[in-house]
N, C-alpha and C. Protein backbone atom coordinates (compact mmCIF):
# COMPACT_ATOMS: atom_id res chain seq x y z
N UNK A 1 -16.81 20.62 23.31
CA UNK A 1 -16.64 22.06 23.40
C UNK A 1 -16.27 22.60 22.03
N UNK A 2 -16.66 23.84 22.28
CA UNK A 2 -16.36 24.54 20.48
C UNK A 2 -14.47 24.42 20.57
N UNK A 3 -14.27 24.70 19.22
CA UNK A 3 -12.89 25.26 18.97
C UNK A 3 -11.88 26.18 20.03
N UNK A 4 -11.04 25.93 20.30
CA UNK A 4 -10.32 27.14 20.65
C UNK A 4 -9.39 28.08 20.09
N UNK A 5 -9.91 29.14 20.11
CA UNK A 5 -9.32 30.19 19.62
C UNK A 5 -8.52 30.81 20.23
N UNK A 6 -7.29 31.00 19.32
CA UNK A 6 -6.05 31.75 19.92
C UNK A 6 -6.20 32.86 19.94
N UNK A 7 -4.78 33.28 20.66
CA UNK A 7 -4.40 35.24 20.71
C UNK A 7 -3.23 34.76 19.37
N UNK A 8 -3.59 35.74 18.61
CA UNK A 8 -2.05 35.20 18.01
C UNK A 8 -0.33 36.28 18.42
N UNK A 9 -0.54 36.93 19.15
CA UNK A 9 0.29 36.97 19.78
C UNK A 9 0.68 35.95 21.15
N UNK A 10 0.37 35.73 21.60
CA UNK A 10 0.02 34.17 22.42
C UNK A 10 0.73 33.18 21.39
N UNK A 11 0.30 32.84 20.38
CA UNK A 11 0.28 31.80 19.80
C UNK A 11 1.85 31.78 19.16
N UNK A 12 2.28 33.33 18.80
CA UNK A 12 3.64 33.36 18.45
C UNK A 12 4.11 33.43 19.31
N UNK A 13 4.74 33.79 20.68
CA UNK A 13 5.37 33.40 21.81
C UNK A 13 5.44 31.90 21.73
N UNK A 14 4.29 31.10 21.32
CA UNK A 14 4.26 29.84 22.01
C UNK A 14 4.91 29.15 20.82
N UNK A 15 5.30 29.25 19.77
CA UNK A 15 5.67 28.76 18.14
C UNK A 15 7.45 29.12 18.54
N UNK A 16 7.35 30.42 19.63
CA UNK A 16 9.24 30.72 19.64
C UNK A 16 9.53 29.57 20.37
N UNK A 17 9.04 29.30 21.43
CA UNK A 17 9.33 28.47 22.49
C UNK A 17 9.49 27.19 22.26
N UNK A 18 8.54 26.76 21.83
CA UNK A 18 8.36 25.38 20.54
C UNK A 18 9.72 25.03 19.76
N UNK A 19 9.87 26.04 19.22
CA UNK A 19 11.19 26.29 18.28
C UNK A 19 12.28 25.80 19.05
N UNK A 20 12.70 26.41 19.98
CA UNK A 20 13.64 26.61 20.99
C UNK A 20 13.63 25.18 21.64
N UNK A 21 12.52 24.30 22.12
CA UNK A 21 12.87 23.02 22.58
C UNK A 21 13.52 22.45 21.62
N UNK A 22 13.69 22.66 20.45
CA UNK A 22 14.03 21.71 19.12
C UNK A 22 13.55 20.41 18.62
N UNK A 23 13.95 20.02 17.82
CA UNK A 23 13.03 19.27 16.69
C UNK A 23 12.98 17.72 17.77
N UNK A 24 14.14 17.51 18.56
CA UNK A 24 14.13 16.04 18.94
C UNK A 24 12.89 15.80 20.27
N UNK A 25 11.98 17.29 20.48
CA UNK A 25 11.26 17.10 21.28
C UNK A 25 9.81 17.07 20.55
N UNK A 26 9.88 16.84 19.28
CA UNK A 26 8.89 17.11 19.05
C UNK A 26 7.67 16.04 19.62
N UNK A 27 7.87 14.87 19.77
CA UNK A 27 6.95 13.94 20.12
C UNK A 27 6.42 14.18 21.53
N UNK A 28 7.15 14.93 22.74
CA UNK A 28 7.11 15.12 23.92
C UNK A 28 5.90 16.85 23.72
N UNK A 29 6.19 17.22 22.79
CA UNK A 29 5.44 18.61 22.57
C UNK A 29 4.17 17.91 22.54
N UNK A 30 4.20 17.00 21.34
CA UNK A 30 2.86 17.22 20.92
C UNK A 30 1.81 15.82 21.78
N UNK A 31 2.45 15.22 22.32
CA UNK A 31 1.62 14.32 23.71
C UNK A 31 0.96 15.51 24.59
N UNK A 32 1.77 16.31 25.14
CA UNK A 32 1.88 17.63 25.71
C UNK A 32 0.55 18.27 25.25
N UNK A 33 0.64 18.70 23.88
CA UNK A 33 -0.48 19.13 23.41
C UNK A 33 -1.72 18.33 23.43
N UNK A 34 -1.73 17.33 23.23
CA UNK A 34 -3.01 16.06 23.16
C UNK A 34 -3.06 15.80 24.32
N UNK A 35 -2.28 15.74 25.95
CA UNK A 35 -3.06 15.61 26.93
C UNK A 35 -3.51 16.94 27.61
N UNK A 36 -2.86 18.05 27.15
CA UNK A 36 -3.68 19.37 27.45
C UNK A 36 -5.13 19.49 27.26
N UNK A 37 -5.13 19.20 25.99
CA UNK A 37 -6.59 19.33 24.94
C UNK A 37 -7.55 18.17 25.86
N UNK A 38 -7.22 16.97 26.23
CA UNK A 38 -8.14 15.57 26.43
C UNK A 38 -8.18 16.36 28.40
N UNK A 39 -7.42 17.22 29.06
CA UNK A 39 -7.84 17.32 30.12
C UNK A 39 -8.66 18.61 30.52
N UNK A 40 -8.53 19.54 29.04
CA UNK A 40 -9.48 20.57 29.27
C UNK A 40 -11.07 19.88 28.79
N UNK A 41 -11.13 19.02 27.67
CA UNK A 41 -12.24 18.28 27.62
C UNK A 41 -12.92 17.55 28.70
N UNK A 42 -11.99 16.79 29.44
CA UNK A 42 -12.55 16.25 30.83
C UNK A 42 -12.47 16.44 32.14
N UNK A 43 -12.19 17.40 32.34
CA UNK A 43 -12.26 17.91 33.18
C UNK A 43 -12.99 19.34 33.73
N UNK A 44 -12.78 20.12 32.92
CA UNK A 44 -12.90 21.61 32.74
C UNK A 44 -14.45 21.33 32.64
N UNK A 45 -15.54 22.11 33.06
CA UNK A 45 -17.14 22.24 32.91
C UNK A 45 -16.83 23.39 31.54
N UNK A 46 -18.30 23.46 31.23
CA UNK A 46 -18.18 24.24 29.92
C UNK A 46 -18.08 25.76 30.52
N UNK A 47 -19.32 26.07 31.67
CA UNK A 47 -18.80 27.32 32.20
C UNK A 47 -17.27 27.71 32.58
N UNK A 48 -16.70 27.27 33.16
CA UNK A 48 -15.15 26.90 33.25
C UNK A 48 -14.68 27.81 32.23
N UNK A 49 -14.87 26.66 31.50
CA UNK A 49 -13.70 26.79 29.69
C UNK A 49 -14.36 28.07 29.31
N UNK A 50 -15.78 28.46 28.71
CA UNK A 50 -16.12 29.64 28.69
C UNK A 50 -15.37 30.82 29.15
N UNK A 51 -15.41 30.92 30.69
CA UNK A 51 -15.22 32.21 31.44
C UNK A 51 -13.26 32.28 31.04
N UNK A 52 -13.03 31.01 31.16
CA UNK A 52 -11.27 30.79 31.20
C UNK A 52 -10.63 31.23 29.64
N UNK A 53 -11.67 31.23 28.66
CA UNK A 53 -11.32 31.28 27.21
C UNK A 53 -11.14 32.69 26.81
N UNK A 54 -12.25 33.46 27.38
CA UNK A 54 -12.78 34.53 27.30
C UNK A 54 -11.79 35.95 28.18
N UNK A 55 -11.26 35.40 29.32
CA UNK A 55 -10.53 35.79 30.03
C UNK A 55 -8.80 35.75 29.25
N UNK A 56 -8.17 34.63 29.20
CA UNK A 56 -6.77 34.48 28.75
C UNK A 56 -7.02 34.40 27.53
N UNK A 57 -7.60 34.04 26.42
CA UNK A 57 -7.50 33.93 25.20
C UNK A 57 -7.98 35.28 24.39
N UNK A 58 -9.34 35.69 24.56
CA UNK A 58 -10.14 36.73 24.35
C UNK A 58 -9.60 38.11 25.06
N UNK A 59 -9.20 37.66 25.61
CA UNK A 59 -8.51 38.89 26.60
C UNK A 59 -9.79 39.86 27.00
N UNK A 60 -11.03 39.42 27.68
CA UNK A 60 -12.02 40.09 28.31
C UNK A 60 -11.77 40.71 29.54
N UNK A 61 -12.12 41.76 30.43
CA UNK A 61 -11.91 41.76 31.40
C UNK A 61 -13.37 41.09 31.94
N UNK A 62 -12.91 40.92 33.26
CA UNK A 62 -13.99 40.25 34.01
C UNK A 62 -15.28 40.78 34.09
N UNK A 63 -15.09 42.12 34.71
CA UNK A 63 -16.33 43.00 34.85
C UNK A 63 -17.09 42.75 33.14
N UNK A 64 -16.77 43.14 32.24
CA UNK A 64 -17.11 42.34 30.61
C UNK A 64 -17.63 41.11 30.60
N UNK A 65 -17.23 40.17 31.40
CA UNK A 65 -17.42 39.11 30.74
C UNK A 65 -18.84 38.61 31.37
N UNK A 66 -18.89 38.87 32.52
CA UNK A 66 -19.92 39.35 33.79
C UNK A 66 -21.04 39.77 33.07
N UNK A 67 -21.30 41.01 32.56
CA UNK A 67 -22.06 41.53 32.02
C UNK A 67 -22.82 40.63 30.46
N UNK A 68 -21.37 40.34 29.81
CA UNK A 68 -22.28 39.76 28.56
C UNK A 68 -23.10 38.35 28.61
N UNK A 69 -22.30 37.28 30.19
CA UNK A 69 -22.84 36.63 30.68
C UNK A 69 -24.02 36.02 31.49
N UNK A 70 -24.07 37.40 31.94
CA UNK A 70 -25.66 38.12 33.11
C UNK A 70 -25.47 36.88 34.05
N UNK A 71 -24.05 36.91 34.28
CA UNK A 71 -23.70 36.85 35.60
C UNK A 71 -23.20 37.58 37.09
N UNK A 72 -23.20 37.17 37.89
CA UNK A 72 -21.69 38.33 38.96
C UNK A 72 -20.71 38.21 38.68
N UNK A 73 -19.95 39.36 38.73
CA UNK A 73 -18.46 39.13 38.57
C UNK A 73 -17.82 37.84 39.47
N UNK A 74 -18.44 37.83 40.61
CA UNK A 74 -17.95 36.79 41.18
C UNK A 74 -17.93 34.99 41.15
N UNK A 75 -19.05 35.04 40.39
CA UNK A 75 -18.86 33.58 39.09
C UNK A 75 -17.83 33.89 38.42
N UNK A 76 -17.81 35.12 37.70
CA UNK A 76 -16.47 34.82 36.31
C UNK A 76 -15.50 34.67 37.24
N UNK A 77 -15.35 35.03 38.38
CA UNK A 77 -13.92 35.05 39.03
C UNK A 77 -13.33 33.66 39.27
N UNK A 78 -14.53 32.58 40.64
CA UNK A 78 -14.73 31.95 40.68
C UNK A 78 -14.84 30.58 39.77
N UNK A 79 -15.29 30.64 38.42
CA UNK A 79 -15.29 29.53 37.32
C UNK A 79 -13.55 29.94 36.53
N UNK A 80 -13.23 30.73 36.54
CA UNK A 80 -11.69 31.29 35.88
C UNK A 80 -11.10 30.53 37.12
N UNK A 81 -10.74 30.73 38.70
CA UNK A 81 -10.09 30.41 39.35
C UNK A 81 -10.29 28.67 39.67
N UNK A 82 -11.43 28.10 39.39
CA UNK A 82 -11.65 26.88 39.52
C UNK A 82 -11.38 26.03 38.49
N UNK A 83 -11.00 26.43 37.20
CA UNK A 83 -10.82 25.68 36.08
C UNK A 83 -9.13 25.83 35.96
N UNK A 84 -9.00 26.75 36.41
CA UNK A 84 -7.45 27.06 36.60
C UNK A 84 -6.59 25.85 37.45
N UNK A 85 -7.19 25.77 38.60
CA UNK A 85 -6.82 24.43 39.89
C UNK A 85 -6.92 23.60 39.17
N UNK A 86 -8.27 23.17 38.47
CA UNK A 86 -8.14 21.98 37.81
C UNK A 86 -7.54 21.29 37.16
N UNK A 87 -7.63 22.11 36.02
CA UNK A 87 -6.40 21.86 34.72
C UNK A 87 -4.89 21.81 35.49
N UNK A 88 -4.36 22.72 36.50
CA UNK A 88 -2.95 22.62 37.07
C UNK A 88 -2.75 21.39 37.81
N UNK A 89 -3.99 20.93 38.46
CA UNK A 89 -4.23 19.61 39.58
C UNK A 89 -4.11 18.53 38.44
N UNK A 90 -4.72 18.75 37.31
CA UNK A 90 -5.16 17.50 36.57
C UNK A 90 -3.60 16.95 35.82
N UNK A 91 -3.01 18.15 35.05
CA UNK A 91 -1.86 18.14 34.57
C UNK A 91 -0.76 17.64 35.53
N UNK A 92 -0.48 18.06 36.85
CA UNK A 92 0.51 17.99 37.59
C UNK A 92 0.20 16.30 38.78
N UNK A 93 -0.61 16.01 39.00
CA UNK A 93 -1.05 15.06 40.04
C UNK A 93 -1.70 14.18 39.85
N UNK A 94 -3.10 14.53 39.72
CA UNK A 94 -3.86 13.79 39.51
C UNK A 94 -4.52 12.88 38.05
N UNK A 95 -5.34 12.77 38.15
CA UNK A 95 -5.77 11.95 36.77
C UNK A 95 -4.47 11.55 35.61
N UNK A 96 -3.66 10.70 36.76
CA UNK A 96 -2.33 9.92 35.88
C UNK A 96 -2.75 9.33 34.20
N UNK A 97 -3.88 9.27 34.12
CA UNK A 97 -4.36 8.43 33.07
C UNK A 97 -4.02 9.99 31.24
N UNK A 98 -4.33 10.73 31.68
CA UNK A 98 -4.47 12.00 30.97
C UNK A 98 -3.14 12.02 31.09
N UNK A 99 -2.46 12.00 31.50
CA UNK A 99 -0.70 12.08 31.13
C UNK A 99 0.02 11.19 30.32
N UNK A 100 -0.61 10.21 30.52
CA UNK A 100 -0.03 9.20 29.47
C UNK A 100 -0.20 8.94 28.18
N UNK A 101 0.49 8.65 26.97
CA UNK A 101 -0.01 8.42 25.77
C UNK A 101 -1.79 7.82 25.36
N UNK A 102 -2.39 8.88 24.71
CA UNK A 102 -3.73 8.27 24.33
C UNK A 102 -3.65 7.91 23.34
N UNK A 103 -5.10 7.70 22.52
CA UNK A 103 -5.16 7.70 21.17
C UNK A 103 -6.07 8.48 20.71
N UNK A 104 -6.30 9.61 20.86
CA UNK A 104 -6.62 10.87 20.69
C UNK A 104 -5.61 11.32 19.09
């Protein structure tokens, strides 16, 4: 998948918060970060990540995203709400393997 691009307001919220766990978490952050990244790669379809990028990152509204897609709104809804489960299912339950230290 291409790059992901931040909000950088997003991105500074997420740099305070960071901050705030402090320095002795840093190794727990950044696993954190590397099994985020390895479960939006495997898991997430590209339509998914698309509609989901475009939506929270891009800050599109749907009806927008619909249109530049020459889709229904009800795909963007649908691929946003299904990549959402995933990534929360994948992170929280399932695919134990993605939680654990890679070499990523």
């Amino acid at each position: 998948m291409g790059g992901i691009q931040f909000n950088r307001e997003y991105y500074n919220e997420y740099q305070r918060y960071l901050m705030e766990l402090g320095d002795d978490n840093a190794k727990t952050r950044e696993r954190l970060l590397v099994n985020l990244r390895r479960a939006i790669r495997e898991e997430i379809t590209e339509k998914e990540w698309q509609a989901m990028q475009m939506y929270y990152v891009r800050e599109i509204k749907m009806t927008d995203i619909a249109r530049e897609l020459g889709v229904n709104i009800s795909t963007v809804s649908r691929n946003i709400s299904r990549g959402r489960e995933k990534l929360k299912r994948c992170l929280r339950y399932g695919a134990k393997e993605l939680l654990e230290p890679g070499d990523d």
